[in-house]
Protein backbone atom coordinates (compact mmCIF):
# COMPACT_ATOMS: atom_id res chain seq x y z
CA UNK A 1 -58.54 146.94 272.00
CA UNK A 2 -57.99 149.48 274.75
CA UNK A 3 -58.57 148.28 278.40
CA UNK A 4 -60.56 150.46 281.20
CA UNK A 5 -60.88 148.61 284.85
CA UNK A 6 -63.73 150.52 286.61
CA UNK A 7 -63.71 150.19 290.50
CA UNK A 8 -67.01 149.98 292.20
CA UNK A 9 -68.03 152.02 295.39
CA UNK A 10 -68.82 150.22 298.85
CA UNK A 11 -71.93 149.28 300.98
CA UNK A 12 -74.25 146.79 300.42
CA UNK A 13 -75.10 146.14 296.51
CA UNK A 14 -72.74 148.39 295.69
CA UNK A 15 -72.00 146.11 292.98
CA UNK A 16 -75.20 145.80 291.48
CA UNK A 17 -75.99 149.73 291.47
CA UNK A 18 -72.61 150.65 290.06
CA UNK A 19 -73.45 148.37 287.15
CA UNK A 20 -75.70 150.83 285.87
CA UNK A 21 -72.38 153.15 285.32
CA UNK A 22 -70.57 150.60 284.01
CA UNK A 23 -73.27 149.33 281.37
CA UNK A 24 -73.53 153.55 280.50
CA UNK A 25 -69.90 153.77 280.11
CA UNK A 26 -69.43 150.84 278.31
CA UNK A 27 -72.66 151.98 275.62
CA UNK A 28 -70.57 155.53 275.69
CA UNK A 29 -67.17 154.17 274.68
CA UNK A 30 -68.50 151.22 272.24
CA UNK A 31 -66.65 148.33 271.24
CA UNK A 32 -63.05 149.92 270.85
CA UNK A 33 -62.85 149.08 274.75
CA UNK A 34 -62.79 146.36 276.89
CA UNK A 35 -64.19 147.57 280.31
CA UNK A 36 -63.21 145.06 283.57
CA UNK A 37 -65.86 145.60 286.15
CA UNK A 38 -64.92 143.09 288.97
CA UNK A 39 -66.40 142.38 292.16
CA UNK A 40 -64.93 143.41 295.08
CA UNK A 41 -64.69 141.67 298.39
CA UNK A 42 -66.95 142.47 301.15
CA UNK A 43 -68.35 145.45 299.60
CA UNK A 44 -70.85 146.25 302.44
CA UNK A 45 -67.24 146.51 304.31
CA UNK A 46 -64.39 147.75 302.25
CA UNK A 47 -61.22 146.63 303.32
CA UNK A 48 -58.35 148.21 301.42
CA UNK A 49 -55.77 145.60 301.25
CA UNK A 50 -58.16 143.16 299.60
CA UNK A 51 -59.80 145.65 297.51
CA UNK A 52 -55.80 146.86 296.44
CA UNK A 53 -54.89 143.39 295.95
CA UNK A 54 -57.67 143.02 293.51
CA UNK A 55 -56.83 146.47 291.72
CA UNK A 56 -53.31 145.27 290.86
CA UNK A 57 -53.96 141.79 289.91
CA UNK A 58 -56.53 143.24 287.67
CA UNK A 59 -54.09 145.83 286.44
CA UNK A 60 -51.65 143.34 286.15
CA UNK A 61 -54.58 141.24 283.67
CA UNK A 62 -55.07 144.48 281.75
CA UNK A 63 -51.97 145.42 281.24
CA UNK A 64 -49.89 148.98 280.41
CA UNK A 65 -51.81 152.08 279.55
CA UNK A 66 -55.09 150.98 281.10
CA UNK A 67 -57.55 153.58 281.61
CA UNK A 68 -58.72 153.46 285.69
CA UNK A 69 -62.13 154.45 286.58
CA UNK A 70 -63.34 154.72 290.36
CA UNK A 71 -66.56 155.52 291.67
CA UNK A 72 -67.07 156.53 295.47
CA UNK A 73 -65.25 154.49 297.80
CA UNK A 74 -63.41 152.41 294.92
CA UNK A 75 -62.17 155.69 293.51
CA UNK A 76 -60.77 156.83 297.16
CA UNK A 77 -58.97 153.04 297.13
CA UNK A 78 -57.90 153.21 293.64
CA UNK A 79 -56.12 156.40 294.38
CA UNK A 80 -54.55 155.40 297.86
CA UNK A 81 -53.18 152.61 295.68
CA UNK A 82 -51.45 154.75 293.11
CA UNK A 83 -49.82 156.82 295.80
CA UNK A 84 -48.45 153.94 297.95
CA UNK A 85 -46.34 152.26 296.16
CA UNK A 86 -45.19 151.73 292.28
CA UNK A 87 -47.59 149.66 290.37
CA UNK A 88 -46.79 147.55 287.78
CA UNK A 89 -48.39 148.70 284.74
CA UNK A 90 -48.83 151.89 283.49
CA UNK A 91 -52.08 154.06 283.35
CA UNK A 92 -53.34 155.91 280.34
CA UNK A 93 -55.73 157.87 282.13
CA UNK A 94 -57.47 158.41 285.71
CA UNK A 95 -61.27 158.75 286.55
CA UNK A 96 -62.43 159.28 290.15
CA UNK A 97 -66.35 159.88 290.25
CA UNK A 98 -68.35 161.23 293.76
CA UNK A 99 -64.59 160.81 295.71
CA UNK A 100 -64.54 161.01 299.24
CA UNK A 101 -61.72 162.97 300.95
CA UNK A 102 -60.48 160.83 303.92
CA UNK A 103 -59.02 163.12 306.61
CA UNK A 104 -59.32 163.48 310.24
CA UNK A 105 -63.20 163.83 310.77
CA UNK A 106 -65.63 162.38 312.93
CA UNK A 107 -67.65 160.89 309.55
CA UNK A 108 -65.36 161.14 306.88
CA UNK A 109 -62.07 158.87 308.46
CA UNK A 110 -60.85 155.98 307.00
CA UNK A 111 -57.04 156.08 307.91
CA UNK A 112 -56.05 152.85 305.58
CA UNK A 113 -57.12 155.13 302.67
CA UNK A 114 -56.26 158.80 304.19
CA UNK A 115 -53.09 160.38 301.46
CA UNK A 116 -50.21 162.01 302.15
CA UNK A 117 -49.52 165.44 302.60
CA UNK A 118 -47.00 164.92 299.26
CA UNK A 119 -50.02 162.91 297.22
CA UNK A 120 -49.71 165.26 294.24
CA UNK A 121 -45.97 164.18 293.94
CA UNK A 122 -46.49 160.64 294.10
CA UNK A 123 -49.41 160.14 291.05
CA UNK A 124 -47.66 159.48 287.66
CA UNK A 125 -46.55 161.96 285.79
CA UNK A 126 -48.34 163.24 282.70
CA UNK A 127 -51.15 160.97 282.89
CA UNK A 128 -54.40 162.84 282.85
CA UNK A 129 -56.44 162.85 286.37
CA UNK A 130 -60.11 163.70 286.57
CA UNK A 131 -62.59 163.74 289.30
CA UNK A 132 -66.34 164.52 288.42
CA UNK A 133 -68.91 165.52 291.27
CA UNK A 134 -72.27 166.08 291.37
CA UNK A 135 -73.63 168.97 292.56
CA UNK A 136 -76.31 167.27 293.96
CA UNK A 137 -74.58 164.36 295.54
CA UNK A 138 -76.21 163.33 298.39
CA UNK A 139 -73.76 160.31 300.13
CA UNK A 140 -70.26 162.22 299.45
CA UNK A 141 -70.36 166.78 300.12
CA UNK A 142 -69.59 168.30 297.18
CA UNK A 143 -67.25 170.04 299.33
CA UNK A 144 -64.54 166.89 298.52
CA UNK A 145 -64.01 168.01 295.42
CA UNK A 146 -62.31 170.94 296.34
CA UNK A 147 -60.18 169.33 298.66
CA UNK A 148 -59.07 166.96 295.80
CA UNK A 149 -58.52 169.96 293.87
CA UNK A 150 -56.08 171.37 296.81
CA UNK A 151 -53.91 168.75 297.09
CA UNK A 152 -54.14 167.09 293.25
CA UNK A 153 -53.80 170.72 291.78
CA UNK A 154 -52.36 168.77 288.59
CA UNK A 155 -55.77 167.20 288.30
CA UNK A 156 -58.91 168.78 286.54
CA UNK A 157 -61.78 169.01 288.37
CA UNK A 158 -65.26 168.49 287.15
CA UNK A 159 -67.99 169.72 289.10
CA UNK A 160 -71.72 168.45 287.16
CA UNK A 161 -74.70 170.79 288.19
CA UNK A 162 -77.91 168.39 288.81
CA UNK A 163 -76.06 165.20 289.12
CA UNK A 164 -76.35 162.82 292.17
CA UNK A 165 -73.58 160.32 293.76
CA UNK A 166 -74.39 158.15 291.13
CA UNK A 167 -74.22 160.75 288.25
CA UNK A 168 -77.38 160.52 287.67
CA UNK A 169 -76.62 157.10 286.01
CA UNK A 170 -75.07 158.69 283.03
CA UNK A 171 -71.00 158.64 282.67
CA UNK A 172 -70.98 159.83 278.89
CA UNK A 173 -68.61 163.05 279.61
CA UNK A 174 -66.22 160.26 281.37
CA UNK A 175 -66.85 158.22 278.60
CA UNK A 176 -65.85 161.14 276.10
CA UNK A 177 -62.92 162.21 278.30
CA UNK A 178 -61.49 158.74 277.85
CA UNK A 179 -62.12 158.58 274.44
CA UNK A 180 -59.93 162.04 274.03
CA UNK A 181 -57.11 159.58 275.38
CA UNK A 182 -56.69 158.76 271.86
């Protein structure tokens, strides 16, 4: 059994509307995986030490070469965790869906989750990082996606013509990305 831990977005029902990705995800990758969808604290509210503490106790549960999957806000966490420190397990593969590029703006500032300038140096080495974005996204600019792209340049960007912040409910090219993991 192979082991994906998807990390939901934030705001209020968060939860509830990410479970639409994880339910298509889950129908995309069929029953060679085990997908972990757990809640995460105050969700209307993200705070990232509780929302990191859940990641690696989760990650910890799931064990090495676990496939992470983030959407929105719980993809900008997920990868603030994987640059701050060493984690104790091992990914297989990275997924970061509608990101949001912290950095020093009037809407888009979160400092808790903001990267360094050496981010690309500090993600694990040759394990495969993604981030899809909708074209049509209307919570996160499109724009973040090329800022990812800037200072992940190891990373493959994913841009999706006519897809929303929520992809439009439909992950099956993450699902078949993840399946390419082998």
């Amino acid at each position: 059994m192979k082991h994906v831990l998807f990390i939901q977005g934030g705001a209020e029902g968060a939860h509830d509307e990410d479970a639409k990705l994880v339910a298509s995800l889950r129908r995309e990758l069929g029953s060679e995986y085990s997908v972990r969808y757990p809640r995460m604290p105050k969700e209307e509210e993200p705070d990232y030490r509780a929302w990191a503490r859940v990641i690696e106790n989760e990650m910890e549960v799931a064990g090495d070469r676990v496939v992470l999957v983030g959407h929105s806000i719980g993809a900008s966490v997920l990868i603030k965790y994987l640059t701050a420190g060493k984690p104790q397990t091992s990914a297989a593969g990275i997924f970061l869906i509608a990101t949001p590029f912290w950095h020093d703006h009037e809407i888009w500032h979160w400092p808790e989750v903001e990267l360094s300038e050496d981010v690309a140096s500090r993600l694990p080495r040759r394990v495969p990082i993604r981030f899809y974005h909708g074209r049509a996204d209307e919570t996160v600019p499109f724009e973040h996606l090329a800022m990812y792209a800037r200072a992940i340049p190891q990373a493959s960007v994913l841009p999706l013509d006519g897809r929303n912040h929520q992809l439009n409910e439909d992950l099956s090219r993450v699902g078949s990305d993840i399946k390419e993991l082998g």
